[in-house]
C-alpha atoms as a PDB file:
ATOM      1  CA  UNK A   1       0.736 -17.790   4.172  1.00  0.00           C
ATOM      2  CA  UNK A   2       2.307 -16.725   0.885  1.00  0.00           C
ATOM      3  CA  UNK A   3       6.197 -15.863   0.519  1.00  0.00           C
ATOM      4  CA  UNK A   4       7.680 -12.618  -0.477  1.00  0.00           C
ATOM      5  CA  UNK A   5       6.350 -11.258  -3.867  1.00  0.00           C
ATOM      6  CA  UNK A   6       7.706  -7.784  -3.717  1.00  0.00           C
ATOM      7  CA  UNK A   7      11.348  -6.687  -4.797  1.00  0.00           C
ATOM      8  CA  UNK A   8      13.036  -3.947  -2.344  1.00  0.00           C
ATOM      9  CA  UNK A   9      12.580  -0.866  -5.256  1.00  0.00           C
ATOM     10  CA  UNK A  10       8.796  -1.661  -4.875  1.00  0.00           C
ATOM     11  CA  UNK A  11       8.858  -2.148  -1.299  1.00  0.00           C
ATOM     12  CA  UNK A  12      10.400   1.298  -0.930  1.00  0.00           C
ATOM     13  CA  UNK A  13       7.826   3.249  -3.768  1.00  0.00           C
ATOM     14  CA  UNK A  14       5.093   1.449  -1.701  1.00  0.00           C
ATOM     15  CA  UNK A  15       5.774   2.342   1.352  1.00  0.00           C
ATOM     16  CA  UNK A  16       6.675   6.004   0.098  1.00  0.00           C
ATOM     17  CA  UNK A  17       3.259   6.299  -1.985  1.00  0.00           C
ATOM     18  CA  UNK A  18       1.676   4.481   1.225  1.00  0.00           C
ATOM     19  CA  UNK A  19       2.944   7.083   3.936  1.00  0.00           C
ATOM     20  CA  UNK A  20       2.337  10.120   1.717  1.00  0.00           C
ATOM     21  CA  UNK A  21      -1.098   9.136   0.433  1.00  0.00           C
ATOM     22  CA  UNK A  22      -2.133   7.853   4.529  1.00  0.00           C
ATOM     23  CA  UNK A  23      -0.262  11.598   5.417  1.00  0.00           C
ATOM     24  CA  UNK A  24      -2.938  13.889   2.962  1.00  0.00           C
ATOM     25  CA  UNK A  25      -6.293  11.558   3.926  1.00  0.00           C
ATOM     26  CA  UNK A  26      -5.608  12.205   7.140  1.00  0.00           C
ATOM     27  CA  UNK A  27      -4.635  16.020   7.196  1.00  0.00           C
ATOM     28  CA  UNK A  28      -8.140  16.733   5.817  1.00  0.00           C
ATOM     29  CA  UNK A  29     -10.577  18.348   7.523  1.00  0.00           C
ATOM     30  CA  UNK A  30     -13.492  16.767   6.109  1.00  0.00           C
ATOM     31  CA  UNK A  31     -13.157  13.501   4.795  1.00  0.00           C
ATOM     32  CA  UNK A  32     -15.275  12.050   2.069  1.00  0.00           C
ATOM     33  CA  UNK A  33     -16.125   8.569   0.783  1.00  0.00           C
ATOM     34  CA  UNK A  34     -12.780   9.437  -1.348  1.00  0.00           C
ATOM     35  CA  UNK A  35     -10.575  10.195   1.262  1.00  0.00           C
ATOM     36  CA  UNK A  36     -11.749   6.763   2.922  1.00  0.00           C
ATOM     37  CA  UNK A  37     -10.879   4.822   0.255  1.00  0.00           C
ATOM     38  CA  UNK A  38      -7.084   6.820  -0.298  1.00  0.00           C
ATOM     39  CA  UNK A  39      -6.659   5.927   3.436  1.00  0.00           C
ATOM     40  CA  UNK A  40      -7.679   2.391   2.825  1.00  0.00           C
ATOM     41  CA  UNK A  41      -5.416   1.941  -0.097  1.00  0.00           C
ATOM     42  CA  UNK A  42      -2.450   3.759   1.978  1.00  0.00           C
ATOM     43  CA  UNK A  43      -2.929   1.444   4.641  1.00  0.00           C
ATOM     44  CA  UNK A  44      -3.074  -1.434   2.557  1.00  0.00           C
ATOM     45  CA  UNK A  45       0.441  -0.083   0.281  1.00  0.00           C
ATOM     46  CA  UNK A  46       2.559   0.172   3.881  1.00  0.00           C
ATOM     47  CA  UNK A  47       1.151  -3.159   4.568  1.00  0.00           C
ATOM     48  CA  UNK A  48       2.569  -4.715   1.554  1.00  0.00           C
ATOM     49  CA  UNK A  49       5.812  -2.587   1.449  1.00  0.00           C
ATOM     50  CA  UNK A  50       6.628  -3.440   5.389  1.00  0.00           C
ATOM     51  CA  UNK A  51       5.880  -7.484   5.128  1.00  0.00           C
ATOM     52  CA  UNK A  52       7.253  -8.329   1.276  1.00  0.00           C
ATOM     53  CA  UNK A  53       3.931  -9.195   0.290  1.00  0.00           C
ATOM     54  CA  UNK A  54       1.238  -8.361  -2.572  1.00  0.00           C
ATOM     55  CA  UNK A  55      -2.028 -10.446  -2.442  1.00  0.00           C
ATOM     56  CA  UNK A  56      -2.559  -9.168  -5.582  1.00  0.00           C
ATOM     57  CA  UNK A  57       0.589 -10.029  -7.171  1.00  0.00           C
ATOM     58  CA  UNK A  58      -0.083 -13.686  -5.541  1.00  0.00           C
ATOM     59  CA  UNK A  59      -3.554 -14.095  -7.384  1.00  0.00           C
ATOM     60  CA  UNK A  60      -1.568 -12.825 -10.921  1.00  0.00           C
ATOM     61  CA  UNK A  61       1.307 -14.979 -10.443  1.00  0.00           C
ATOM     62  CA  UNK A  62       3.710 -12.197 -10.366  1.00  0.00           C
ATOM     63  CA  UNK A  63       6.696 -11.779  -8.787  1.00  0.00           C
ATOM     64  CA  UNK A  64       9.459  -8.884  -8.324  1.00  0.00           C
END
């Protein structure tokens, strides 16, 4: 399991960006391949905001 990756400002824009993008996928009546994949990526933005980490940010060797 990897450590925390993600500073608290980017926690806090993730999880924003997460809940508001997850909020209009969902509210749409017909949903798309597009509105899939915003769901997907919300889901996977509250993820990283709630638990610290970016498996992306891992792979780059970044850390905030």
């Amino acid at each position: 399991m990897i450590e925390a990756n993600v500073g608290n400002v980017e926690r806090l824009v993730r999880l924003a960006l997460g809940i508001l993008m997850f909020s209009w996928a969902w509210s749409q009546s017909g949903m798309n391949a597009v509105d899939w994949f915003v769901l997907l990526v919300s889901i996977a933005l509250v993820l990283n905001g709630v638990f610290s980490r970016c498996y992306l940010w891992y792979v780059l060797e970044i850390n905030t």
